[in-house]
C-alpha atoms as a PDB file:
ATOM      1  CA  UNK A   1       0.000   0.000   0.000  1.00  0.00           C
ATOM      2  CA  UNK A   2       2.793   2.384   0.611  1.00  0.00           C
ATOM      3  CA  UNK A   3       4.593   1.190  -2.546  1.00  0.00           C
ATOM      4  CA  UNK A   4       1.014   2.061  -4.464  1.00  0.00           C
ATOM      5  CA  UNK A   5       1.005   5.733  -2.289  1.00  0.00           C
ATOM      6  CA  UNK A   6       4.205   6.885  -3.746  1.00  0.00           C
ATOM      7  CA  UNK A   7       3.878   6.045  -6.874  1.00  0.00           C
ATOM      8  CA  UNK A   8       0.243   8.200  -7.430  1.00  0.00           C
ATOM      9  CA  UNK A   9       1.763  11.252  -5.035  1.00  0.00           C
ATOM     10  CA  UNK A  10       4.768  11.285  -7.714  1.00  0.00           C
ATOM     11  CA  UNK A  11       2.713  11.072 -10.644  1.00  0.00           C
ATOM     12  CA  UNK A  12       0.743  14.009  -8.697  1.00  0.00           C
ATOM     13  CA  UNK A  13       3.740  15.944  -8.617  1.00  0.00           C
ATOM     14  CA  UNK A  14       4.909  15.515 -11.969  1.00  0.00           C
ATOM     15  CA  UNK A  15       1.270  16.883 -13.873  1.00  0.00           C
ATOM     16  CA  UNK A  16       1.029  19.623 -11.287  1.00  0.00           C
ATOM     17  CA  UNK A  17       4.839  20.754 -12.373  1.00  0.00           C
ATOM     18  CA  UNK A  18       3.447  20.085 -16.327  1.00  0.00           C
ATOM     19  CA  UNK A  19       0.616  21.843 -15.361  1.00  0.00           C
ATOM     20  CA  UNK A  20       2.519  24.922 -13.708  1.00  0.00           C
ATOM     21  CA  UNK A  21       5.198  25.110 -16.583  1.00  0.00           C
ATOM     22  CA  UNK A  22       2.291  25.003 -19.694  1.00  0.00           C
ATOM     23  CA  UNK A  23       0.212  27.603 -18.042  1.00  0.00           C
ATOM     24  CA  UNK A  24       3.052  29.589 -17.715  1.00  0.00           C
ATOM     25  CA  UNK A  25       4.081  30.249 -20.779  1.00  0.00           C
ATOM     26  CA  UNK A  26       0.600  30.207 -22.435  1.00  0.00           C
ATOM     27  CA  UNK A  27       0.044  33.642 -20.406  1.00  0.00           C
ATOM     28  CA  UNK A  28       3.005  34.646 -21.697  1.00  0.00           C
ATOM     29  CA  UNK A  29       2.229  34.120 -25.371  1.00  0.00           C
ATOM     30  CA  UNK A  30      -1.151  35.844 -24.894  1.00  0.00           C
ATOM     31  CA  UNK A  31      -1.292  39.018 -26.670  1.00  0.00           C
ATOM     32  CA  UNK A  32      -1.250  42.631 -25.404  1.00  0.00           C
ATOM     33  CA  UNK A  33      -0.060  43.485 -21.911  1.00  0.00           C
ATOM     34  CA  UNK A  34      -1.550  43.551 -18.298  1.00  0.00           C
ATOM     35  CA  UNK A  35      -1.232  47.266 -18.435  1.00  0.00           C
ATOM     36  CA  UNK A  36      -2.004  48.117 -22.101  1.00  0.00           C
ATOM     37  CA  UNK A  37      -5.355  50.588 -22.035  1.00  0.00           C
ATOM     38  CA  UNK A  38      -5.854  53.537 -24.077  1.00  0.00           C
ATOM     39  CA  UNK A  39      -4.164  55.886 -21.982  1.00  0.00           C
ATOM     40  CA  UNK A  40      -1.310  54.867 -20.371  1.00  0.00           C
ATOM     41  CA  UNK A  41       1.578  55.866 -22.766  1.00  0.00           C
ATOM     42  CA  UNK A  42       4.506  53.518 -24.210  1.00  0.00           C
ATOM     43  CA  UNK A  43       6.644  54.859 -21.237  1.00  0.00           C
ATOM     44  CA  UNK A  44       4.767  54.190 -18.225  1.00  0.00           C
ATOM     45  CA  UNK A  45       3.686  50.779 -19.855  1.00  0.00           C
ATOM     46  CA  UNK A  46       8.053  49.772 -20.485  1.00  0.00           C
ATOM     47  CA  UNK A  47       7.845  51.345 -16.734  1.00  0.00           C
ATOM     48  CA  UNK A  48       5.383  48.641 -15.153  1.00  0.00           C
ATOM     49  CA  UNK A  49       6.862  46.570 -16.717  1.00  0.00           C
ATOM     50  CA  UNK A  50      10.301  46.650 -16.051  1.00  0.00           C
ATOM     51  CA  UNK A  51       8.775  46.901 -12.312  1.00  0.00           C
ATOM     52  CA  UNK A  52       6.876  43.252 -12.445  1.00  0.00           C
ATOM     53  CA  UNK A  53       9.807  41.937 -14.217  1.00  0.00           C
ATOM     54  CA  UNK A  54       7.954  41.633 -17.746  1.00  0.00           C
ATOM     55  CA  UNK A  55      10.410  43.075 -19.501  1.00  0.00           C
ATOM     56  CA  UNK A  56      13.372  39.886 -18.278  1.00  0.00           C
ATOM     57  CA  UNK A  57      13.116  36.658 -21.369  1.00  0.00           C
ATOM     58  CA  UNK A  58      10.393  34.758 -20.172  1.00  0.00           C
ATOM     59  CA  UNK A  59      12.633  31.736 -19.538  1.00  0.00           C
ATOM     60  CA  UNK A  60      14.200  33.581 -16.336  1.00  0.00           C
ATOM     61  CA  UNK A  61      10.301  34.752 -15.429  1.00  0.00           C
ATOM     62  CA  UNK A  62       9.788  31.441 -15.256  1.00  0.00           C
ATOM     63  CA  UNK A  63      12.219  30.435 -13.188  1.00  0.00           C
ATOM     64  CA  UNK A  64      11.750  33.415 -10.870  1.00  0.00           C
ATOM     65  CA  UNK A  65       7.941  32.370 -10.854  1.00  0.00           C
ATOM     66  CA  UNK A  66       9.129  28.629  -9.967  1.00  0.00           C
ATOM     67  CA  UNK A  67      10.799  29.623  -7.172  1.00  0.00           C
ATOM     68  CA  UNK A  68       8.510  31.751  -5.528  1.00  0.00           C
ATOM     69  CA  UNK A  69       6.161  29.081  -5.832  1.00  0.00           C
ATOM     70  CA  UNK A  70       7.959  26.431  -3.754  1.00  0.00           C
ATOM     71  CA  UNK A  71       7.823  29.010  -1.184  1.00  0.00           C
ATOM     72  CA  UNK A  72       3.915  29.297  -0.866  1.00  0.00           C
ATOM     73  CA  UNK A  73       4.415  32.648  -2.742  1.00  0.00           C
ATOM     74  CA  UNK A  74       1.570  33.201  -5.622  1.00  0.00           C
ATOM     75  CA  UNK A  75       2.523  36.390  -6.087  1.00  0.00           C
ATOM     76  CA  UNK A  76       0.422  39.706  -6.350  1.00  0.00           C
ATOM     77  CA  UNK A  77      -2.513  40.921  -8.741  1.00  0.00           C
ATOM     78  CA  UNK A  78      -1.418  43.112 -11.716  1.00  0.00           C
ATOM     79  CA  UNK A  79      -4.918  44.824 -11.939  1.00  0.00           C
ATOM     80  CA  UNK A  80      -5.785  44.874  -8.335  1.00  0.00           C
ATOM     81  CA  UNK A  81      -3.125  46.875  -6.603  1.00  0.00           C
ATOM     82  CA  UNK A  82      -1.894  45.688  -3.343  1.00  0.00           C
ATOM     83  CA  UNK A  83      -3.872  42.178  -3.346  1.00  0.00           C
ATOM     84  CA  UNK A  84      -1.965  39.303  -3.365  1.00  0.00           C
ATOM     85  CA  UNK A  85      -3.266  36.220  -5.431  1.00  0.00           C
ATOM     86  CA  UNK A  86      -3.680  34.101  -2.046  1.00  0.00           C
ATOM     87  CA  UNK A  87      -5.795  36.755  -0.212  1.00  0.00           C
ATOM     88  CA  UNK A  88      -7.967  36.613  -3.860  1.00  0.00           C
ATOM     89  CA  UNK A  89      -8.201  32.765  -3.391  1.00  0.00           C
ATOM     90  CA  UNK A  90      -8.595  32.736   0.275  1.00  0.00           C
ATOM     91  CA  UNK A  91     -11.843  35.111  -0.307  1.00  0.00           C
ATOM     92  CA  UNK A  92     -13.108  33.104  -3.557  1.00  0.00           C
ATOM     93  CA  UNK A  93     -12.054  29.527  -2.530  1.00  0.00           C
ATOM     94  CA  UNK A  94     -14.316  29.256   0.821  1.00  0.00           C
ATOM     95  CA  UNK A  95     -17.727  30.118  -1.409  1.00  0.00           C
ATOM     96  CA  UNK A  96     -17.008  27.626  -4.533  1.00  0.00           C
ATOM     97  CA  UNK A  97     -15.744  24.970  -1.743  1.00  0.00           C
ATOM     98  CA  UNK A  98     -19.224  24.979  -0.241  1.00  0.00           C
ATOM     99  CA  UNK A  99     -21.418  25.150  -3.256  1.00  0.00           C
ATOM    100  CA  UNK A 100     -19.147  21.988  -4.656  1.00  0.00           C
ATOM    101  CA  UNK A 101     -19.113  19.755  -1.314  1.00  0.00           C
ATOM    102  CA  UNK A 102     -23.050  20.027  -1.278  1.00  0.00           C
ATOM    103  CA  UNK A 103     -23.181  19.889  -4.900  1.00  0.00           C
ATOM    104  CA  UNK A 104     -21.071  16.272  -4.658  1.00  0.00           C
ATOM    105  CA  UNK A 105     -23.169  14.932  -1.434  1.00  0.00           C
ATOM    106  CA  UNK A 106     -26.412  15.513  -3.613  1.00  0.00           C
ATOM    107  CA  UNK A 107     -25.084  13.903  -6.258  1.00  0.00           C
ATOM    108  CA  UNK A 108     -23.571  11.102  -4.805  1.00  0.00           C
ATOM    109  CA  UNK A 109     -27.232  10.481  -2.641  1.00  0.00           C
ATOM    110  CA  UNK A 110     -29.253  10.895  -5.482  1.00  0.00           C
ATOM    111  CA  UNK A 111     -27.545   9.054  -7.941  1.00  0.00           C
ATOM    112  CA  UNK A 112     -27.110   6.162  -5.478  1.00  0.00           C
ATOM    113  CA  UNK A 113     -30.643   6.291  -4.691  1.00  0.00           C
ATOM    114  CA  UNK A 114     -32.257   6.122  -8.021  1.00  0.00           C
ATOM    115  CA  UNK A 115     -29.452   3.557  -9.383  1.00  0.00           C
ATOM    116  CA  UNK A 116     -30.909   0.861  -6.766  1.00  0.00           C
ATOM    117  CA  UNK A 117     -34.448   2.081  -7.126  1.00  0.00           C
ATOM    118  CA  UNK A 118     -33.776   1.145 -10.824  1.00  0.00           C
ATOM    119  CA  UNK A 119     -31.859  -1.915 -10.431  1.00  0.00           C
ATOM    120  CA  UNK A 120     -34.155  -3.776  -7.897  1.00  0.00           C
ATOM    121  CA  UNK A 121     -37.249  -2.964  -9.008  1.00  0.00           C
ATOM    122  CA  UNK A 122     -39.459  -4.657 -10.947  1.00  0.00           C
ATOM    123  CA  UNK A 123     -41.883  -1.878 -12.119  1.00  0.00           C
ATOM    124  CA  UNK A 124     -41.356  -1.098 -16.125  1.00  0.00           C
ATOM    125  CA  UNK A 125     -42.405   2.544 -15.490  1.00  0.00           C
ATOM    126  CA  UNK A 126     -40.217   2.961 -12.804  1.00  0.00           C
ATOM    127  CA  UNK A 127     -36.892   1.796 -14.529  1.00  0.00           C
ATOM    128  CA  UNK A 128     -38.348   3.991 -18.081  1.00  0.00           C
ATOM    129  CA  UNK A 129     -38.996   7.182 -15.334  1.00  0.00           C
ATOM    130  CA  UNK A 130     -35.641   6.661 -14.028  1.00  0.00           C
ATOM    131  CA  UNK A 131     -33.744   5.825 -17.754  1.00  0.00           C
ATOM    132  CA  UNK A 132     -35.177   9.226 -18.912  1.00  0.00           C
ATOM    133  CA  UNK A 133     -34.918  11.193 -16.291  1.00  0.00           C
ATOM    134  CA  UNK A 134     -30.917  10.122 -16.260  1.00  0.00           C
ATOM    135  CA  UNK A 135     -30.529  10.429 -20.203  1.00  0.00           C
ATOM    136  CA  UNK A 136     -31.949  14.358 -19.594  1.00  0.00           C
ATOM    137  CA  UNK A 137     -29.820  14.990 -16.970  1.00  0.00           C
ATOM    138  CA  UNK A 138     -26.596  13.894 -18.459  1.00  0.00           C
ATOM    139  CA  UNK A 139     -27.259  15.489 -22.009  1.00  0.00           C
ATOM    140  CA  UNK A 140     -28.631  19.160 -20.804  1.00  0.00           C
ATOM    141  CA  UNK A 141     -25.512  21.306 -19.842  1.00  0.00           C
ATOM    142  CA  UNK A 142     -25.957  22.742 -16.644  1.00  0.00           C
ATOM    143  CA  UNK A 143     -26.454  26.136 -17.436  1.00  0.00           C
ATOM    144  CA  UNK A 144     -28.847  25.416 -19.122  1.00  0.00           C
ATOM    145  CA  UNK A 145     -30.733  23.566 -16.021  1.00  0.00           C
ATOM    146  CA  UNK A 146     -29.466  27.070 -14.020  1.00  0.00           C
ATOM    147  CA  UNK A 147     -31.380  28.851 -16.698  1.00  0.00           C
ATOM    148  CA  UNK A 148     -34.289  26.716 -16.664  1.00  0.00           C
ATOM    149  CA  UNK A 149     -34.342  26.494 -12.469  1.00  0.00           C
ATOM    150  CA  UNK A 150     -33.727  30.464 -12.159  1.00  0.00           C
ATOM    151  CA  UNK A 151     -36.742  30.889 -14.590  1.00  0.00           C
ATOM    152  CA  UNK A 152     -39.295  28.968 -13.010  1.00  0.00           C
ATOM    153  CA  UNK A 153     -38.118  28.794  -9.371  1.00  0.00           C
ATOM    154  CA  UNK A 154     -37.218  32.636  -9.037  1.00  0.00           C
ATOM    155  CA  UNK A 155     -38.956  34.552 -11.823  1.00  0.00           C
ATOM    156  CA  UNK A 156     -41.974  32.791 -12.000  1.00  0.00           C
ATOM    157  CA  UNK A 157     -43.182  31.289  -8.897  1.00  0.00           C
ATOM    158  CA  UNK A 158     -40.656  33.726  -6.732  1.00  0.00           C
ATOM    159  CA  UNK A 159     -39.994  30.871  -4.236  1.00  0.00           C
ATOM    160  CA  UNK A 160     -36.360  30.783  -4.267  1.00  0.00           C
ATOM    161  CA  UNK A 161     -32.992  33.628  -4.830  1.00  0.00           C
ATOM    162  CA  UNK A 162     -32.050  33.993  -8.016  1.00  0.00           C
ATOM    163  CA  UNK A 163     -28.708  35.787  -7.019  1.00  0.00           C
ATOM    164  CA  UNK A 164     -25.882  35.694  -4.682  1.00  0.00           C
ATOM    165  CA  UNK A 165     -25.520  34.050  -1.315  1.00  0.00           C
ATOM    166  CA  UNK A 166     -27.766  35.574   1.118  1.00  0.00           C
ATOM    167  CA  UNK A 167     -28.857  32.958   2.815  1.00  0.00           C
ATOM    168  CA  UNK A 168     -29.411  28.945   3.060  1.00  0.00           C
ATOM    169  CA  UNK A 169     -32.148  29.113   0.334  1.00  0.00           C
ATOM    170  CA  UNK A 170     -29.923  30.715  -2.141  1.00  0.00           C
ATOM    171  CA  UNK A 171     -27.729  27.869  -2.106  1.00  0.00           C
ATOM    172  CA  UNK A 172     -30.600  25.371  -3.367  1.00  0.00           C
ATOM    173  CA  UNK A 173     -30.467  26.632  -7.275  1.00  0.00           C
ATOM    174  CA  UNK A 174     -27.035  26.138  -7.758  1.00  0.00           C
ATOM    175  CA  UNK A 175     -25.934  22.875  -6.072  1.00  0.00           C
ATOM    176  CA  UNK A 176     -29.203  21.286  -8.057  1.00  0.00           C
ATOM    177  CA  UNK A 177     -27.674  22.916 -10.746  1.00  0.00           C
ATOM    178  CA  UNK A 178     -23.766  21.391 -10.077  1.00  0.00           C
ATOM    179  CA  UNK A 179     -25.661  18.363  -9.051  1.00  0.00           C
ATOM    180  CA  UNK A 180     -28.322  17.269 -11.850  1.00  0.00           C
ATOM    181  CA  UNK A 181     -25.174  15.841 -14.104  1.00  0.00           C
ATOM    182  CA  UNK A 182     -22.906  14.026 -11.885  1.00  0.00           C
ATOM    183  CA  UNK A 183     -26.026  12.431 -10.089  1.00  0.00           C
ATOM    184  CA  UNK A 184     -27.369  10.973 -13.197  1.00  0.00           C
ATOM    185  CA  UNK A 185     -23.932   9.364 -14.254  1.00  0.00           C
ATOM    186  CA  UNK A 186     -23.628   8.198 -10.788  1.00  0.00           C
ATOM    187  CA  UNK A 187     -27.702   6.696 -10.992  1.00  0.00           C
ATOM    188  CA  UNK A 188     -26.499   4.911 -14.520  1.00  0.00           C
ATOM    189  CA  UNK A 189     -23.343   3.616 -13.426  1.00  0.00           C
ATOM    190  CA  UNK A 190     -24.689   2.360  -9.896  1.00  0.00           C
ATOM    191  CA  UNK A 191     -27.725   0.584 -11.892  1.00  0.00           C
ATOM    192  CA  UNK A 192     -25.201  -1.064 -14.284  1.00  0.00           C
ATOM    193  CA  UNK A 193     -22.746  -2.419 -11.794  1.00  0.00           C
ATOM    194  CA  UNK A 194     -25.691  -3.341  -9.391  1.00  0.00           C
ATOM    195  CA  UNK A 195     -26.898  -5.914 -11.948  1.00  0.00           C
ATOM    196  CA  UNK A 196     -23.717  -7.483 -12.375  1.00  0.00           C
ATOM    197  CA  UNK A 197     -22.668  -7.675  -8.745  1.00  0.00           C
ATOM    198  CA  UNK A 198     -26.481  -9.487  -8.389  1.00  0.00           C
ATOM    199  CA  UNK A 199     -25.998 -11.787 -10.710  1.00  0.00           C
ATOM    200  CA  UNK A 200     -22.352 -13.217  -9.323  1.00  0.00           C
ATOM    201  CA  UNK A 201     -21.659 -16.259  -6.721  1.00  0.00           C
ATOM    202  CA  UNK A 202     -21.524 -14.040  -3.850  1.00  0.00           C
ATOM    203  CA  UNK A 203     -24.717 -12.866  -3.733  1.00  0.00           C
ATOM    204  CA  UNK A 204     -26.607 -16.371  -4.617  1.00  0.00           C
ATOM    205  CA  UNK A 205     -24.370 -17.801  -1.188  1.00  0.00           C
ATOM    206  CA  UNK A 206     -25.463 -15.128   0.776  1.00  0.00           C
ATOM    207  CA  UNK A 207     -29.455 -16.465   0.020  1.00  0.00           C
ATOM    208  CA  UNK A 208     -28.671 -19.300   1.135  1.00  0.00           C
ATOM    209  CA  UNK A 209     -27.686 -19.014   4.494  1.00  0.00           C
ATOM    210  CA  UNK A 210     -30.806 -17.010   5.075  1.00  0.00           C
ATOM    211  CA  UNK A 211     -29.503 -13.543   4.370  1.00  0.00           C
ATOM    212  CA  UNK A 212     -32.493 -11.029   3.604  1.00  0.00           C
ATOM    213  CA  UNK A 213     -32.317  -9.144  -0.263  1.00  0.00           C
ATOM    214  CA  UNK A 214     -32.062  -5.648   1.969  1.00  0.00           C
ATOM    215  CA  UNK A 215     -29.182  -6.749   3.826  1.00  0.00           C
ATOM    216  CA  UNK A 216     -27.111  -8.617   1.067  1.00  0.00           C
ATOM    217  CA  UNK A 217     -27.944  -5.199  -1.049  1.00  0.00           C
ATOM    218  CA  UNK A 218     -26.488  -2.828   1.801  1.00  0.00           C
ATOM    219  CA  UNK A 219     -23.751  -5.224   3.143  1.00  0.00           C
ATOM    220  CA  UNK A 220     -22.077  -6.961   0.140  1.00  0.00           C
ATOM    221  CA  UNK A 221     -23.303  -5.569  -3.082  1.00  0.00           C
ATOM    222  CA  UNK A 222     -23.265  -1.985  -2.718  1.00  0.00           C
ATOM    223  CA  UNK A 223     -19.661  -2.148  -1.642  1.00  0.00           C
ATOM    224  CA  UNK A 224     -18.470  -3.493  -4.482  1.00  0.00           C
ATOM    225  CA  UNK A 225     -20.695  -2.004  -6.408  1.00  0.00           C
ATOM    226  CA  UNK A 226     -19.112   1.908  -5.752  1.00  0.00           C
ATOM    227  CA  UNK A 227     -15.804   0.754  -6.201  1.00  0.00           C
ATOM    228  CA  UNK A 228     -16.009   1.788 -10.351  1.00  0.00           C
ATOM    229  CA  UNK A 229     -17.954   4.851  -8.755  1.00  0.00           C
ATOM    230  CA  UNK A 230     -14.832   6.140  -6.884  1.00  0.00           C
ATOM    231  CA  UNK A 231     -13.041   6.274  -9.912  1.00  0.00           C
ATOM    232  CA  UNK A 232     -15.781   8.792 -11.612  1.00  0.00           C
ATOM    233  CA  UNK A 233     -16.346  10.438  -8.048  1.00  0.00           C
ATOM    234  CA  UNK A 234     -12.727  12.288  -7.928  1.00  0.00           C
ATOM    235  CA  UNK A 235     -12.791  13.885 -11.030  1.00  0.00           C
ATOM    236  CA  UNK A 236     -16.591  14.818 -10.476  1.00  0.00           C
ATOM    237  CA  UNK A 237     -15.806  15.997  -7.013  1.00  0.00           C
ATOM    238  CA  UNK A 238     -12.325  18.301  -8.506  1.00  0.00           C
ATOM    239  CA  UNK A 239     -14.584  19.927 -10.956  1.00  0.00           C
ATOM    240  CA  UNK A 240     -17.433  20.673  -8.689  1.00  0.00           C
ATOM    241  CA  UNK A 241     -15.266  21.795  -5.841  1.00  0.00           C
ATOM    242  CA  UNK A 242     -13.184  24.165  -8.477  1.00  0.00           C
ATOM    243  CA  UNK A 243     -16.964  25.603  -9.559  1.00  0.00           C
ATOM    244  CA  UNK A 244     -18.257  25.577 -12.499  1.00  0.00           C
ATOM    245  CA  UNK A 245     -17.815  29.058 -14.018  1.00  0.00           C
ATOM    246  CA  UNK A 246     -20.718  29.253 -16.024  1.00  0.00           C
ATOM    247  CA  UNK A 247     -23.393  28.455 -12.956  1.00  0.00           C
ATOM    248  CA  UNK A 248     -21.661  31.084 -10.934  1.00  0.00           C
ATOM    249  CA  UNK A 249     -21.930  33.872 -13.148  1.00  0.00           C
ATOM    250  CA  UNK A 250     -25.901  32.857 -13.431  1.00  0.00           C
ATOM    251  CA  UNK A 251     -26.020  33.333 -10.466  1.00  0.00           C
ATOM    252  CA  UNK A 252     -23.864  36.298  -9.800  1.00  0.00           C
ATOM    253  CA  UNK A 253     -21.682  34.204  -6.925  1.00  0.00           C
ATOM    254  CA  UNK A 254     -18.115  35.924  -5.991  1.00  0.00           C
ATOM    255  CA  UNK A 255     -16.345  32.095  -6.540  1.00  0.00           C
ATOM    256  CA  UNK A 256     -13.171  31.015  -8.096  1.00  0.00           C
ATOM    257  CA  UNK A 257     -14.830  30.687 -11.308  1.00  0.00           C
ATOM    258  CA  UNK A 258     -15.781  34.663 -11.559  1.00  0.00           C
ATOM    259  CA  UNK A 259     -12.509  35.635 -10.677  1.00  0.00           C
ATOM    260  CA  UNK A 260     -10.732  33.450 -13.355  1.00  0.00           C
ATOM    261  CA  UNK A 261     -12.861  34.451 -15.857  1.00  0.00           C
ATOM    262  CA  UNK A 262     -12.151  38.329 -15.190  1.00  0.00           C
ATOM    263  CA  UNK A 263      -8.461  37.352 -14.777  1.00  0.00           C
ATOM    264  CA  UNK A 264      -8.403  36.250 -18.148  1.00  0.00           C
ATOM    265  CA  UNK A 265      -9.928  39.505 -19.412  1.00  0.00           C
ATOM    266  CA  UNK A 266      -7.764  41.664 -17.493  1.00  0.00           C
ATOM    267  CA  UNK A 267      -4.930  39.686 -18.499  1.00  0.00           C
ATOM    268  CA  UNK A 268      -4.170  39.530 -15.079  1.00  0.00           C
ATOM    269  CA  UNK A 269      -0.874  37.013 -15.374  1.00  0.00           C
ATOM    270  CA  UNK A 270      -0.179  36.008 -11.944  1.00  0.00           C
ATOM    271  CA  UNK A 271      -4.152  35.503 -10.905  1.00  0.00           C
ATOM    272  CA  UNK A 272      -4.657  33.586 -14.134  1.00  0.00           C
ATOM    273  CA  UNK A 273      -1.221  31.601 -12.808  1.00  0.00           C
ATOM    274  CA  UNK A 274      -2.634  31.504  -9.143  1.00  0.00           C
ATOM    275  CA  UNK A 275      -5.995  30.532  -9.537  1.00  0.00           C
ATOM    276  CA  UNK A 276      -4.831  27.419 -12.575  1.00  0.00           C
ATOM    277  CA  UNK A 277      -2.264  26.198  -9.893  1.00  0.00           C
ATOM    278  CA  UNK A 278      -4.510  26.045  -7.043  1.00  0.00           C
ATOM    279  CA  UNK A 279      -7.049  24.411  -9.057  1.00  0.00           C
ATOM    280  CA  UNK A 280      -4.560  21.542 -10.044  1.00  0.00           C
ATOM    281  CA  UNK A 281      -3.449  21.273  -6.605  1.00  0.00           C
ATOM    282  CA  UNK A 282      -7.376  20.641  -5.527  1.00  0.00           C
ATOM    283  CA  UNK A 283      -7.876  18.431  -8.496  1.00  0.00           C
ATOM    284  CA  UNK A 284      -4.607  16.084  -8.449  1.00  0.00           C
ATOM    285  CA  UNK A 285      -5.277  15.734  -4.478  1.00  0.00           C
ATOM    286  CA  UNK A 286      -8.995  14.869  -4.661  1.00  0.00           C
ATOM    287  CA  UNK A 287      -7.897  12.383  -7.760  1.00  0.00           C
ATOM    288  CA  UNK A 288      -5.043  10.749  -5.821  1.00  0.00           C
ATOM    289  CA  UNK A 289      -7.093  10.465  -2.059  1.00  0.00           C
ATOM    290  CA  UNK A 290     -10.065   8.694  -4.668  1.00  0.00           C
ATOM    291  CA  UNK A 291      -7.051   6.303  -5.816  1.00  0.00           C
ATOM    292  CA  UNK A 292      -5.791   5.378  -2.582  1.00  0.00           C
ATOM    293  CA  UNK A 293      -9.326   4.536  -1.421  1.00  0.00           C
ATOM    294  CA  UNK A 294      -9.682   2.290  -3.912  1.00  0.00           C
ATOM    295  CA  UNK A 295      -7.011   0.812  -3.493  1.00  0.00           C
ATOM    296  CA  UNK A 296      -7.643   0.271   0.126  1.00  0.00           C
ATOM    297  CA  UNK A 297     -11.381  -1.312  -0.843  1.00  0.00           C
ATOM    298  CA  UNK A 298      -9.423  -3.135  -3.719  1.00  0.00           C
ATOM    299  CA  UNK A 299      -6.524  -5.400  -2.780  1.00  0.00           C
ATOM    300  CA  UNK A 300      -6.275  -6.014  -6.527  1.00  0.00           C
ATOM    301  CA  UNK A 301      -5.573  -2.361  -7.213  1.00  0.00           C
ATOM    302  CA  UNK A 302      -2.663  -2.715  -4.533  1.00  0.00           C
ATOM    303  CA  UNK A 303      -1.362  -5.863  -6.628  1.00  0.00           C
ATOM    304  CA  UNK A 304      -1.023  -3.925 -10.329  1.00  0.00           C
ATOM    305  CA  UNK A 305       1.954  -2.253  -8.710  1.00  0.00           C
ATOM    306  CA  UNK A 306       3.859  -4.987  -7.137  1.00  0.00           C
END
């Protein structure tokens, strides 16, 4: 198991120092300057630069940069004087990391739910309700659904926020929102696995020494049933704890995704930088702690690496 730890934390490592050096030098390559308006002369704009260290070869930026980095140091905002990336991230990262953690708990209940609900039962309408409901929740985008839900739960009927974070209610458009397309992936995948794991030597033992279908379903099945789930839930649970830029600026929430999106228009180089890096970190971690549980439910995970 340690053997199997080391080997995903240094793969880890190695994308997130891909991931820092390719994002670095596609800012780089992006055209115009951080402090290129209409009136700020040639002079002051060589100025700032030379200041920020824009005007070095980018090779020794990036080294700089590296270094920095391996201190904690994210550097500051070109476009927001005086702010530091991490006090930016610190501020944004709190709101998205709520609005994903509920968004991946709904999912993952939901989907769980209405994968056994299909799988067990024996009711053709059910399993067609269910089949539907999952194909339309996997192929709508979900701004679209945040479209849909803000129209008829806060325009028309008025029963729910339709912008920022006020309050417990205003988180309820959102997560459904972050939620609808992970949970019906889940509901498929659960229902597909289900029926194999039902249908194996395990489960026909466990009738016959009495076992009821409840507790076989609970004890033995579902176990091995989530094991293919873990490797869909870490990816599912990076991208909804980075937020989902599009659902955010619906609904007007001061996240990550807002302030990447207005880095990138400000050309803002170190927030772009700052807010990609962070995101990695969040998404390799959440991707290598879904690994290492598997492997921990799956001694023949552990094996592949002897």
């Amino acid at each position: 198991m340690g053997r199997y730890m080391f080997k995903r934390m240094l793969v880890g490592f190695l994308a997130l120092f891909v991931l820092v050096t390719v994002s670095f030098f596609l800012t780089r390559i992006m055209p115009g300057s951080p402090f290129q308006s209409g009136n700020v002369s040639e002079q002051v704009l060589s100025s700032l630069e030379k200041e920020y260290g824009l005007d070095k070869p980018a090779a020794g930026q990036y080294v700089v940069y590296l270094g920095n980095l391996l201190h904690g140091d994210f550097g500051m905002s070109y476009k927001k004087p005086g702010v530091s990336v991490a006090e930016v991230i610190g501020r944004a990262w709190p709101v998205t990391a709520v609005l994903g953690f509920l968004a991946i708990l709904l999912a993952a209940a939901l989907g769980t739910a209405a994968g056994i609900w299909q799988a067990v039962t024996d009711k053709k309408a059910v399993k067609g309700g269910i089949f539907l409901g999952t194909m339309l929740g996997a192929g709508v985008p979900n701004f679209a659904v945040a479209l849909l839900l803000d129209l008829l739960f806060g325009v028309k009927l008025k029963l729910l926020p339709i912008a920022g974070l006020s309050g417990a209610a205003s988180y309820v458009l959102p997560v459904v929102s972050l939620a609808l397309y992970p949970a019906s992936i889940i509901a498929r995948m659960i229902h597909h696995t289900l029926g194999d794991e039902l249908g194996r030597g395990y489960v026909a033992l466990a009738r016959a020494k009495g076992l009821g279908r409840r507790r076989i379903l609970l004890t033995h099945v579902l176990k091995n049933a989530w094991l293919p789930i873990l490797n869909y839930i870490g990816p599912a649970a990076a991208f909804l704890l980075t937020g989902s830029f599009v659902v955010e600026s619906i609904f007007t929430i001061p996240g990550l995704g807002r302030e990447f999106v207005t880095s990138i228009g400000n050309r803002d180089y170190t927030l772009i930088l700052g807010l990609t890096v962070f995101m990695g970190i969040v998404v390799i971690g959440i991707n290598i702690i879904t690994d290492i549980l598997g492997a921990w439910l799956d001694p023949r995970i552990r094996r592949t690496c002897r």
